[in-house]
C-alpha atoms as a PDB file:
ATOM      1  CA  UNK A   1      -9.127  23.974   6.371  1.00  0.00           C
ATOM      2  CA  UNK A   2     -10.861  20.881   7.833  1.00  0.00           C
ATOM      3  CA  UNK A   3     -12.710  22.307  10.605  1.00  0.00           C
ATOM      4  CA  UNK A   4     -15.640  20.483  11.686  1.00  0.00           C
ATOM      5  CA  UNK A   5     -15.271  17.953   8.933  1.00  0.00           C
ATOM      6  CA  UNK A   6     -16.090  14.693   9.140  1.00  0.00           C
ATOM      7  CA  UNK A   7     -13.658  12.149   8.086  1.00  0.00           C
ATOM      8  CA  UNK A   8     -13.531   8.460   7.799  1.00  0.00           C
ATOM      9  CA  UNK A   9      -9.984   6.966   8.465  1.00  0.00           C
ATOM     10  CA  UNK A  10      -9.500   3.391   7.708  1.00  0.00           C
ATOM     11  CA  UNK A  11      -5.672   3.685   8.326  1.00  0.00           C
ATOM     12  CA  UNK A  12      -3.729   0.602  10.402  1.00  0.00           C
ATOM     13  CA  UNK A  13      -0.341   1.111  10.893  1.00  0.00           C
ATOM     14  CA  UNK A  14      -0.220   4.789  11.030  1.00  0.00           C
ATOM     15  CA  UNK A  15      -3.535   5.527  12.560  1.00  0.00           C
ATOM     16  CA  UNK A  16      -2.697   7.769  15.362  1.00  0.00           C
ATOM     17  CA  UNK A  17      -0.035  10.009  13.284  1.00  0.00           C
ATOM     18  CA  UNK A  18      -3.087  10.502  10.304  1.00  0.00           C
ATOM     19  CA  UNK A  19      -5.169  10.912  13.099  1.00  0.00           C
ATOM     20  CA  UNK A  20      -3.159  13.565  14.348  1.00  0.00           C
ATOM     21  CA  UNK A  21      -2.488  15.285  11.600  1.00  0.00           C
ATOM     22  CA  UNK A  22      -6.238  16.264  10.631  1.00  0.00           C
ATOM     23  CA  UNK A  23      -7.360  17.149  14.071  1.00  0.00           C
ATOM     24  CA  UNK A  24      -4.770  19.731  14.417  1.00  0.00           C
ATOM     25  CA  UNK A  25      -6.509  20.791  11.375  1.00  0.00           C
ATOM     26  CA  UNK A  26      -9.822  20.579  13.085  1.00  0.00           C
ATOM     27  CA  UNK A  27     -11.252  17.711  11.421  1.00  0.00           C
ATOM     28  CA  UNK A  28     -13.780  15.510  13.416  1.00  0.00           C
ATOM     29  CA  UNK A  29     -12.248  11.913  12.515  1.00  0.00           C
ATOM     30  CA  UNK A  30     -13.509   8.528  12.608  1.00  0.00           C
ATOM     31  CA  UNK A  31     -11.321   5.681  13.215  1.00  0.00           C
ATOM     32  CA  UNK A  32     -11.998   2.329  11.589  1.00  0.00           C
ATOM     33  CA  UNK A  33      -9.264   0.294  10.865  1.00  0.00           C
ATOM     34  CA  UNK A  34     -10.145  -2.187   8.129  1.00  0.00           C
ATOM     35  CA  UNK A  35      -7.200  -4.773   7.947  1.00  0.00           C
ATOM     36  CA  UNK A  36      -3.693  -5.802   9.597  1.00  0.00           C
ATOM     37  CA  UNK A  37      -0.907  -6.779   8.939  1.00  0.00           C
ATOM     38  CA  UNK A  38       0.690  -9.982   9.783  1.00  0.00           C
ATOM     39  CA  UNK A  39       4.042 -12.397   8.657  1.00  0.00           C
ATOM     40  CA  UNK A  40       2.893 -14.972   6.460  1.00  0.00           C
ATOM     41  CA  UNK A  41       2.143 -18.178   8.607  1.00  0.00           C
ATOM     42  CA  UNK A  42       5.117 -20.570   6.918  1.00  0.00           C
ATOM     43  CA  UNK A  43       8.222 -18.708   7.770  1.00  0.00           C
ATOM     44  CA  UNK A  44      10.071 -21.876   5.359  1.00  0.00           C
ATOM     45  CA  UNK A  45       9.697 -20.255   2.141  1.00  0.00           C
ATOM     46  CA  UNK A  46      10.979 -17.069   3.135  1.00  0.00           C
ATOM     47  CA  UNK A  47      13.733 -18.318   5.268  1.00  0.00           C
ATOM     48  CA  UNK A  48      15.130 -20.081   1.994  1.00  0.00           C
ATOM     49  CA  UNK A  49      14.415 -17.442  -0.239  1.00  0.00           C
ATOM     50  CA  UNK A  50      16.600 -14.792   2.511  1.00  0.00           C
ATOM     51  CA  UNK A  51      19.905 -17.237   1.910  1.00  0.00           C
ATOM     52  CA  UNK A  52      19.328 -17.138  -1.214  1.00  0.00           C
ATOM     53  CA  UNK A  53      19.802 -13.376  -0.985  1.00  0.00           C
ATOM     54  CA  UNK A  54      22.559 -13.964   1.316  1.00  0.00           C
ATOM     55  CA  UNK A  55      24.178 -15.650  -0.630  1.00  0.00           C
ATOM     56  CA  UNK A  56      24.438 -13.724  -3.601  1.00  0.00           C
ATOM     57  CA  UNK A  57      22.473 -15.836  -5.870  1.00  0.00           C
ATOM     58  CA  UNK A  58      20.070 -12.921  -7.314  1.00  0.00           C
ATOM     59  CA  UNK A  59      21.511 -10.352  -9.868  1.00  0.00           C
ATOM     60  CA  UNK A  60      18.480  -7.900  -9.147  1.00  0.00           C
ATOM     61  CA  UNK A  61      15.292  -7.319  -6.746  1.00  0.00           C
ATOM     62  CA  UNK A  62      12.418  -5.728  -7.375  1.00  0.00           C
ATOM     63  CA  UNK A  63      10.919  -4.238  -3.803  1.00  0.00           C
ATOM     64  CA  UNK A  64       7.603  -3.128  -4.035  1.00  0.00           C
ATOM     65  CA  UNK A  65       6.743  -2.240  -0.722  1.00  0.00           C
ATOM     66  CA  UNK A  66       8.162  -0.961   2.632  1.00  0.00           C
ATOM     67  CA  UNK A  67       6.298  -3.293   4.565  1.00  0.00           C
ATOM     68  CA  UNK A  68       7.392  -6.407   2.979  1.00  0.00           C
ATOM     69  CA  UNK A  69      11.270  -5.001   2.798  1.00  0.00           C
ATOM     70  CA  UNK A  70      10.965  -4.967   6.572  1.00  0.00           C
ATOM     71  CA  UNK A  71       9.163  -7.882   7.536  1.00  0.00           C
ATOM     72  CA  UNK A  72      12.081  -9.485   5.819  1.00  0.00           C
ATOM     73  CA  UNK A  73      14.335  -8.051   7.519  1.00  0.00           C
ATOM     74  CA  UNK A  74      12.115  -9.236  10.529  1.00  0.00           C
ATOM     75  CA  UNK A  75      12.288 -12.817   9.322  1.00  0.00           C
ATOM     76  CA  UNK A  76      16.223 -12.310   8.630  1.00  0.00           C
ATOM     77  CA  UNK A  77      17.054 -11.120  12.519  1.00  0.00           C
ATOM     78  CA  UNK A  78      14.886 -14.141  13.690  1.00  0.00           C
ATOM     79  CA  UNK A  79      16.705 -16.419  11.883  1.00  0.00           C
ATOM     80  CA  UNK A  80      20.231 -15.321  12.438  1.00  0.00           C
ATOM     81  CA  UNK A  81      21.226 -14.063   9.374  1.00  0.00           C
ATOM     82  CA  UNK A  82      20.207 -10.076   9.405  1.00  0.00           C
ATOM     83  CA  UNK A  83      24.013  -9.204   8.501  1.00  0.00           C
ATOM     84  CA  UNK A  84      24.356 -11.740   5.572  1.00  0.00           C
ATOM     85  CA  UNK A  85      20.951 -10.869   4.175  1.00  0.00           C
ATOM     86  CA  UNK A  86      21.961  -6.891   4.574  1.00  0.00           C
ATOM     87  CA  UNK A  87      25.179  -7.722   2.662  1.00  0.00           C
ATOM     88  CA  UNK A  88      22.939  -9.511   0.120  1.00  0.00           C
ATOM     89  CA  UNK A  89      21.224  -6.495  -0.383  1.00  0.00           C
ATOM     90  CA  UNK A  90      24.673  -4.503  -0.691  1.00  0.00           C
ATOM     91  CA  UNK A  91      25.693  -6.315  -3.923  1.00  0.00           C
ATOM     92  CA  UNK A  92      22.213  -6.908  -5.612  1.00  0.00           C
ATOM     93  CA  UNK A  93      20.638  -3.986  -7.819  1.00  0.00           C
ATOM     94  CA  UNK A  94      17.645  -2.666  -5.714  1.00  0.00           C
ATOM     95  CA  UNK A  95      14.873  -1.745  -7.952  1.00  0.00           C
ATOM     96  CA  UNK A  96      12.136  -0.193  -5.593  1.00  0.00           C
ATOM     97  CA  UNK A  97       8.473   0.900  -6.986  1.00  0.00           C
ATOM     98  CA  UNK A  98       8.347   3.707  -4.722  1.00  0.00           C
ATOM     99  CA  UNK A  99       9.435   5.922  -1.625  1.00  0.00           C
ATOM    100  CA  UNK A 100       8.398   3.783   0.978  1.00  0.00           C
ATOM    101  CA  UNK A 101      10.646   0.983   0.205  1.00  0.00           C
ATOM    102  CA  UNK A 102      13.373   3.730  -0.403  1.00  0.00           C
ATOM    103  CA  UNK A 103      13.051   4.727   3.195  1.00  0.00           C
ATOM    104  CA  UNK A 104      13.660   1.275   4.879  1.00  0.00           C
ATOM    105  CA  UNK A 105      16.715   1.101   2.709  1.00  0.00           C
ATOM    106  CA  UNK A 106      18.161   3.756   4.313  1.00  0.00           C
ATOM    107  CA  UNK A 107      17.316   2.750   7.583  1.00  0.00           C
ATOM    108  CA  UNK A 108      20.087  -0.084   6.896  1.00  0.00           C
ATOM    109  CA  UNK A 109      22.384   2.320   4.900  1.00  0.00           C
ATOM    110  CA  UNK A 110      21.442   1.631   1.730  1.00  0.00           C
ATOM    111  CA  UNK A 111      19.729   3.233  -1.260  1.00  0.00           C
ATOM    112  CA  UNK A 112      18.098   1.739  -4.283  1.00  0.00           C
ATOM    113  CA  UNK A 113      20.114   1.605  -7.664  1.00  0.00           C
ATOM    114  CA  UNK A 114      16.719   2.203  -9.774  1.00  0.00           C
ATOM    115  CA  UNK A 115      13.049   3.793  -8.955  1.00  0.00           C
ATOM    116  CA  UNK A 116      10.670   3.170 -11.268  1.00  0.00           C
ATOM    117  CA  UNK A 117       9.185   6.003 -13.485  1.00  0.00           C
ATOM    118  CA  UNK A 118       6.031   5.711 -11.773  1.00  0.00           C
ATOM    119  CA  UNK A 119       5.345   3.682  -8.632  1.00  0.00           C
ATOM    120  CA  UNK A 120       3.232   1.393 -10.250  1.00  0.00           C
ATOM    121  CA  UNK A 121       3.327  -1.909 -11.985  1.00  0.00           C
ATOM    122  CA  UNK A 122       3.141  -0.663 -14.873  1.00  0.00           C
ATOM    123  CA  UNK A 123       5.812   2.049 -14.224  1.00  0.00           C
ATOM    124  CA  UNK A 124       8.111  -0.757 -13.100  1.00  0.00           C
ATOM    125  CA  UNK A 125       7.822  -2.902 -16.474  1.00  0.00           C
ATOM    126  CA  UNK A 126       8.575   0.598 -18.230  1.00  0.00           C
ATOM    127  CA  UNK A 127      11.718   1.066 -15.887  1.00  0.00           C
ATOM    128  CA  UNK A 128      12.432  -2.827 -16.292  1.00  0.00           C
ATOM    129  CA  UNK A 129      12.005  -2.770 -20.038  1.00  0.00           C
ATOM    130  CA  UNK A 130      15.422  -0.435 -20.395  1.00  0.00           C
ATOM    131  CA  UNK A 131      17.900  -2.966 -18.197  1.00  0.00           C
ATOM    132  CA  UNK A 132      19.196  -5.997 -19.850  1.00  0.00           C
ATOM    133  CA  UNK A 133      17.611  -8.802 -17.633  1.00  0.00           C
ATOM    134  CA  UNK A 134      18.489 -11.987 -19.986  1.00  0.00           C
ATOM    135  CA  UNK A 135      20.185 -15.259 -18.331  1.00  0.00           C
ATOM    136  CA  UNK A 136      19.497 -12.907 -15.192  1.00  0.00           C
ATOM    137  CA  UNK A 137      18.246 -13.886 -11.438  1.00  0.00           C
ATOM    138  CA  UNK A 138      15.571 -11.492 -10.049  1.00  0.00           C
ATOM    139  CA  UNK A 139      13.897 -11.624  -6.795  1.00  0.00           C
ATOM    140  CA  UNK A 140      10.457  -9.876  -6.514  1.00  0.00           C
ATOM    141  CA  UNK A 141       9.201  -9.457  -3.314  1.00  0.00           C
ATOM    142  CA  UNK A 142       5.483  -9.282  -3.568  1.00  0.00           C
ATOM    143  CA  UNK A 143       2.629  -7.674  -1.399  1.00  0.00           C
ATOM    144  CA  UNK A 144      -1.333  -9.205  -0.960  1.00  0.00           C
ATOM    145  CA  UNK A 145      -3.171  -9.561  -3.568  1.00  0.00           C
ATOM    146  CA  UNK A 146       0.092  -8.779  -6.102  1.00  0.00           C
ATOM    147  CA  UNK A 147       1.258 -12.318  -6.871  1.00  0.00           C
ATOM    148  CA  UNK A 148       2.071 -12.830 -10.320  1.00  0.00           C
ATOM    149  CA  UNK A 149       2.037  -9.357 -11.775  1.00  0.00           C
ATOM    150  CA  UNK A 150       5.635  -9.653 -12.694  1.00  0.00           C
ATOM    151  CA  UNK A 151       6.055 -12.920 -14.008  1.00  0.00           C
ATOM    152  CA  UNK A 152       5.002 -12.707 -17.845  1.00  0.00           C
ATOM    153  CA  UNK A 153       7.180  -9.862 -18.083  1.00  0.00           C
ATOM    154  CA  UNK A 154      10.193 -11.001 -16.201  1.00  0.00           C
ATOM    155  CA  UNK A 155       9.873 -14.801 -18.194  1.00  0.00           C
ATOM    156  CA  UNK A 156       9.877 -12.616 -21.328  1.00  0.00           C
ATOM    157  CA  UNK A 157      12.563 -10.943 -20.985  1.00  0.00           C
ATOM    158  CA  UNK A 158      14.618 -13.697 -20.553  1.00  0.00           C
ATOM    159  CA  UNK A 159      14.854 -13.676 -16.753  1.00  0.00           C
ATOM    160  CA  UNK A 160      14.423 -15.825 -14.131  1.00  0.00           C
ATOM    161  CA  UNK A 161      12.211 -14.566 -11.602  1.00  0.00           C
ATOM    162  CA  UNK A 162      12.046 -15.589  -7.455  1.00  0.00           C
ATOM    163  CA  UNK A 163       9.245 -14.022  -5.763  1.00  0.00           C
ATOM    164  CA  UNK A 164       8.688 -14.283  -2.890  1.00  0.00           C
ATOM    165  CA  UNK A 165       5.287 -12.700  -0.133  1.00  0.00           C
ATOM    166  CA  UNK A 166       6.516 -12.537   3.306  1.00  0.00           C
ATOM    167  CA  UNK A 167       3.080 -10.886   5.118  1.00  0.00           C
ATOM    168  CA  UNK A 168      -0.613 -11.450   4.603  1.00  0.00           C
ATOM    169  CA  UNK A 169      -3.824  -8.778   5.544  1.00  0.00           C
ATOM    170  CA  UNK A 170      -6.221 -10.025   8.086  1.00  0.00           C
ATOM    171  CA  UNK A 171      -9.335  -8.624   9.402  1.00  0.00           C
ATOM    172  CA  UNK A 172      -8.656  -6.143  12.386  1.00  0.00           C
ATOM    173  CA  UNK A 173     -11.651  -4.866  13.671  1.00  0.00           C
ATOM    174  CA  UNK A 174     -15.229  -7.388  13.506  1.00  0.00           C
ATOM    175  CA  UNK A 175     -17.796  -6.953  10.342  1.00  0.00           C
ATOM    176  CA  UNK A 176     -20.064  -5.221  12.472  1.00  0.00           C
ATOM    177  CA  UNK A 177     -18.085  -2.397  12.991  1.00  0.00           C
ATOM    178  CA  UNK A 178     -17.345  -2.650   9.665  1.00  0.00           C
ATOM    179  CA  UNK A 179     -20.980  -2.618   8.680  1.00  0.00           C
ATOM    180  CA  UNK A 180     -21.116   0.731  10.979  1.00  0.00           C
ATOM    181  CA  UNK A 181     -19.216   2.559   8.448  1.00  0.00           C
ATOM    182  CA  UNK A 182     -20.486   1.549   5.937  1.00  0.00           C
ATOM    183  CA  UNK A 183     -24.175   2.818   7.153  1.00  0.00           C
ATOM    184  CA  UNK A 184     -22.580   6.042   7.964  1.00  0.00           C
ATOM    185  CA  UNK A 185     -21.609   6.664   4.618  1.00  0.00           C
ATOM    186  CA  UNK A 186     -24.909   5.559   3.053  1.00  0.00           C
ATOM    187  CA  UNK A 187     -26.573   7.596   5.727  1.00  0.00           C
ATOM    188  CA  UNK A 188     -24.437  10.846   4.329  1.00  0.00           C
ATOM    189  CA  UNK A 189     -22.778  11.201   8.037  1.00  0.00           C
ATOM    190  CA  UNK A 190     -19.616  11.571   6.332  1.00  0.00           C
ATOM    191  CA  UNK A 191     -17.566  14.445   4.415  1.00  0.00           C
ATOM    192  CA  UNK A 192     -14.745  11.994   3.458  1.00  0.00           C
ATOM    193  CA  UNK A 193     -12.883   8.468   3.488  1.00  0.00           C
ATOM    194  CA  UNK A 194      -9.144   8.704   3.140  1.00  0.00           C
ATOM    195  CA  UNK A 195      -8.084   5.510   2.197  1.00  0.00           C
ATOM    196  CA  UNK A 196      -4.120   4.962   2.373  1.00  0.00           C
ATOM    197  CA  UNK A 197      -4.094   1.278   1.103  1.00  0.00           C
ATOM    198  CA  UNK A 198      -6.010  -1.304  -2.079  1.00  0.00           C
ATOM    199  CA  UNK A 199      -7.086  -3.326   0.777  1.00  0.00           C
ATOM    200  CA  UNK A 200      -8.877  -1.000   2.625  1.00  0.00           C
ATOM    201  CA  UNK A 201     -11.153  -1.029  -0.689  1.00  0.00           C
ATOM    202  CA  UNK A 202     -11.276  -4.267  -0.806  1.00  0.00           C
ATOM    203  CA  UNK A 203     -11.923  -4.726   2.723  1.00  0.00           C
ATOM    204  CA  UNK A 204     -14.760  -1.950   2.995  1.00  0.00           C
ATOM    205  CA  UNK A 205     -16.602  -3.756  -0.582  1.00  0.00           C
ATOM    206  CA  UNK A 206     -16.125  -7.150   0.983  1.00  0.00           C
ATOM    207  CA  UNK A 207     -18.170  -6.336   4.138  1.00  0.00           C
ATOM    208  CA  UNK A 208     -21.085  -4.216   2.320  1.00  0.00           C
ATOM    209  CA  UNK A 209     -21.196  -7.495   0.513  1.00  0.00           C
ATOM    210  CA  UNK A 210     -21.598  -9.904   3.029  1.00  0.00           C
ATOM    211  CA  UNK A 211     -23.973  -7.527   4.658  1.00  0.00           C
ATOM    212  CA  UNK A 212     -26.275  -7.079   1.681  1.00  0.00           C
ATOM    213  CA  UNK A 213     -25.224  -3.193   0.919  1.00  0.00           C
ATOM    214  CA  UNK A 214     -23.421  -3.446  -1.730  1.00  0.00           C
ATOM    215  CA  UNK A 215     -25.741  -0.789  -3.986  1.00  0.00           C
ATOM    216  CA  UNK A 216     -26.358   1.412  -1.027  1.00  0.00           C
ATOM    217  CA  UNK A 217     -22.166   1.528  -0.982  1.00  0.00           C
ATOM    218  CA  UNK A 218     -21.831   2.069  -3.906  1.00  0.00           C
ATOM    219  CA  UNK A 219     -24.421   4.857  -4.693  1.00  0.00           C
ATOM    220  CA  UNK A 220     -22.755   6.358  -1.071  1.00  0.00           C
ATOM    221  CA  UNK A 221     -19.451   6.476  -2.795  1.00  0.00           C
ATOM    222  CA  UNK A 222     -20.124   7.599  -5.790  1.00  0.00           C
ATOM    223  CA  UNK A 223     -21.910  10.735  -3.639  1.00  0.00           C
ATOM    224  CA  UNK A 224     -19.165  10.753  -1.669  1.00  0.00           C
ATOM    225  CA  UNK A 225     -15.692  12.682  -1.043  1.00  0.00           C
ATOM    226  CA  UNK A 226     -12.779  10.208  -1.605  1.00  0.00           C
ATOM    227  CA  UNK A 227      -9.251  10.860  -0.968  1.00  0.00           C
ATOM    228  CA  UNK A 228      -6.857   8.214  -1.755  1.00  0.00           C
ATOM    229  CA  UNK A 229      -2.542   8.258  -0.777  1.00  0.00           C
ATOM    230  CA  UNK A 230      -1.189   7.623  -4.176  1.00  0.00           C
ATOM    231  CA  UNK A 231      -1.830   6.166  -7.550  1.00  0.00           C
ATOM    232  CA  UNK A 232      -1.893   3.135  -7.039  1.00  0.00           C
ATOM    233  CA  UNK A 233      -4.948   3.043  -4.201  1.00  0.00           C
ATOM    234  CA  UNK A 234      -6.717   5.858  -6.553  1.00  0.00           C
ATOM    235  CA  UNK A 235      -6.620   2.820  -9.027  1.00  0.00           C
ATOM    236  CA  UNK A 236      -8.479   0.342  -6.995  1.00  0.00           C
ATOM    237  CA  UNK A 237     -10.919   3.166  -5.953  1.00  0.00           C
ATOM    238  CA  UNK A 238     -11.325   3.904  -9.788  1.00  0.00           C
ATOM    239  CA  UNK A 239     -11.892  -0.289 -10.475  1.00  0.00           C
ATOM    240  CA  UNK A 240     -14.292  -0.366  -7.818  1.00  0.00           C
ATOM    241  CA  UNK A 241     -16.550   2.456  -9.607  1.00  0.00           C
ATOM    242  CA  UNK A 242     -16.027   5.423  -7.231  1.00  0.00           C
ATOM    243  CA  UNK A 243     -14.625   8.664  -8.042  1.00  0.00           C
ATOM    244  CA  UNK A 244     -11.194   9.995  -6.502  1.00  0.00           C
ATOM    245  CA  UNK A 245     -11.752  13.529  -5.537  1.00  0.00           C
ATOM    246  CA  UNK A 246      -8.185  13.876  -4.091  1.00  0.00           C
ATOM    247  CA  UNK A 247      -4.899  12.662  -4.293  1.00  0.00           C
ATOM    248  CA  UNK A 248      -1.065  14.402  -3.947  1.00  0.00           C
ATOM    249  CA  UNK A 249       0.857  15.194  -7.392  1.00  0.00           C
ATOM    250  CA  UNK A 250       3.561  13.940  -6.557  1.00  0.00           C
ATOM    251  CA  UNK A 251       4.356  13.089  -2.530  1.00  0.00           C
ATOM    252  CA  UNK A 252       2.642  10.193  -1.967  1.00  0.00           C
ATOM    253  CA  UNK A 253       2.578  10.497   1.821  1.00  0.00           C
ATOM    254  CA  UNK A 254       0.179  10.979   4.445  1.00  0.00           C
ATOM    255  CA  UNK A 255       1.337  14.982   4.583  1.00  0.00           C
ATOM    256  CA  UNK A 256       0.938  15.963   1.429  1.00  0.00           C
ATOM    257  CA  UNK A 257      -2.687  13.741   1.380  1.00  0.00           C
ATOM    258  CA  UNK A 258      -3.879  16.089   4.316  1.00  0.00           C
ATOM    259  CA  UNK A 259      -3.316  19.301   1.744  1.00  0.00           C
ATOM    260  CA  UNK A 260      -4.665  17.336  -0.741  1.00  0.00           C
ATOM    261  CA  UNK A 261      -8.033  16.638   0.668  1.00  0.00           C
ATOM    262  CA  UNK A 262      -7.844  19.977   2.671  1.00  0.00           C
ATOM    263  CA  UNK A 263      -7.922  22.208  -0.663  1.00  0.00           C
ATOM    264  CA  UNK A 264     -10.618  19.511  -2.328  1.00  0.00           C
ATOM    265  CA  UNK A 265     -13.227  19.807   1.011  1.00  0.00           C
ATOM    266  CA  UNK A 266     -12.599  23.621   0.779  1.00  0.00           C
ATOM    267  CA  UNK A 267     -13.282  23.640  -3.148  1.00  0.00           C
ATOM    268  CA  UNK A 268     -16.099  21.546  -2.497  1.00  0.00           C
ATOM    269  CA  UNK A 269     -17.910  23.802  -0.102  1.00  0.00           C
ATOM    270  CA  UNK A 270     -20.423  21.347   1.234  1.00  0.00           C
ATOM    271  CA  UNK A 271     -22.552  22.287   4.412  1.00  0.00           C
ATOM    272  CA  UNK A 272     -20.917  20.649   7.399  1.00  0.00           C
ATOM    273  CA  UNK A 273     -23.066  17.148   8.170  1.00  0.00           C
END
């Protein structure tokens, strides 16, 4: 379904596996991962905040990603205290946005008590909304570029919120190469970008900028194929002024993303570049 196609794939962590995945299904892929991942440089705040956690002081926490859930685990095994903080997690109500978090829980033998309705923010405040969080303690552990979204809420609701951001994106591969993709999608040399992550948007609109090509982007993109993970990266595709042409219903996973943009470049029926 994706022979000879041409796709952009701005994926870090899991670059070979999505890699792998569309050339079995004959796509012609280009790699260009846009950011990395790294701990936060001041491990102090998030030692504290783990024995806190150990030691039992929050009633609930609210994990929005898998990444962070295991870089604090990370943090936790560094510092000594990977039981304590596990046991921490035992007895406080898990409230996880999405899968992904879901799936490093069970990695440790747990599962969460609540999923939100949608893994969004704003499917988390409805989810939130329905639990009696008054004279409560709740942890939030954040992600880039997601500080503060919970706050009003939680401080309305009574609730006393502890967030905490264990990792930070950083710049993987040089602006140049950057700049590279970005002329090969002005130049039309691509059939799609799959982008897995909001900072991969970011990333790819911050380097057309600094470059000067921030109208040739964005008339590329709007003439462009976009495939986007889940909801939540559709979103900041959508704010940035592009169109999503493809997205799973309802598996937000790098599988399902492959059918997804499979059946969309087939529907689409463009000439191969």
């Amino acid at each position: 379904m994706l022979q000879g196609r041409r796709i952009a794939v701005p994926e870090s962590r899991e670059l070979d596996l999505f890699v792998n995945m569309l050339e079995r299904h004959g796509a012609i892929t280009v790699r260009c991962p846009l950011v990395s991942i790294h701990d936060v440089e001041d491990a102090a705040p998030v030692e504290s905040w783990l024995k806190r956690l150990a030691e039992g002081q929050h009633d609930s926490l609210v994990l929005y990603t898998g990444e962070g859930l295991s870089r604090l685990l990370g943090f936790a095994r560094r510092s000594g205290i990977e039981a304590e903080v596990i046991t921490g997690l035992r007895l406080t109500r898990k409230i996880v946005r999405g899968p992904k978090p879901a799936k490093v829980l069970r990695s440790i033998g747990l599962v969460p008590d609540v999923t939100a309705e949608e893994p969004t923010t704003a499917g988390l405040i409805a989810t939130l909304s329905a639990l009696d969080l008054s004279g409560t303690c709740v942890d939030v552990q954040l992600y880039p570029g997601g500080e503060h979204l919970l706050t009003a809420f939680l401080n309305e609701a009574g609730a006393k919120a502890d967030p905490i951001l264990c990792y930070r994106y950083a710049s993987q591969e040089e602006d140049e190469r950057v700049a590279h993709l970005v002329d090969d999608l002005v130049a039309g040399a691509i059939d799609l970008i799959a982008f897995t992550s909001t900072a991969q948007v970011r990333r790819l609109q911050e380097v057309a900028r600094r470059f000067g090509r921030t109208v040739q982007l964005d008339a590329a993109m709007r003439r462009a194929l976009i495939a986007a993970v889940g909801p939540i990266t559709a979103q900041a595709v959508e704010e940035a002024g592009w169109p999503v042409a493809a997205m799973p219903q309802d598996s937000f996973h790098l599988k399902p993303m492959v059918v997804a943009l499979g059946k969309t470049l087939t529907a689409s029926a463009i000439p191969l570049v």
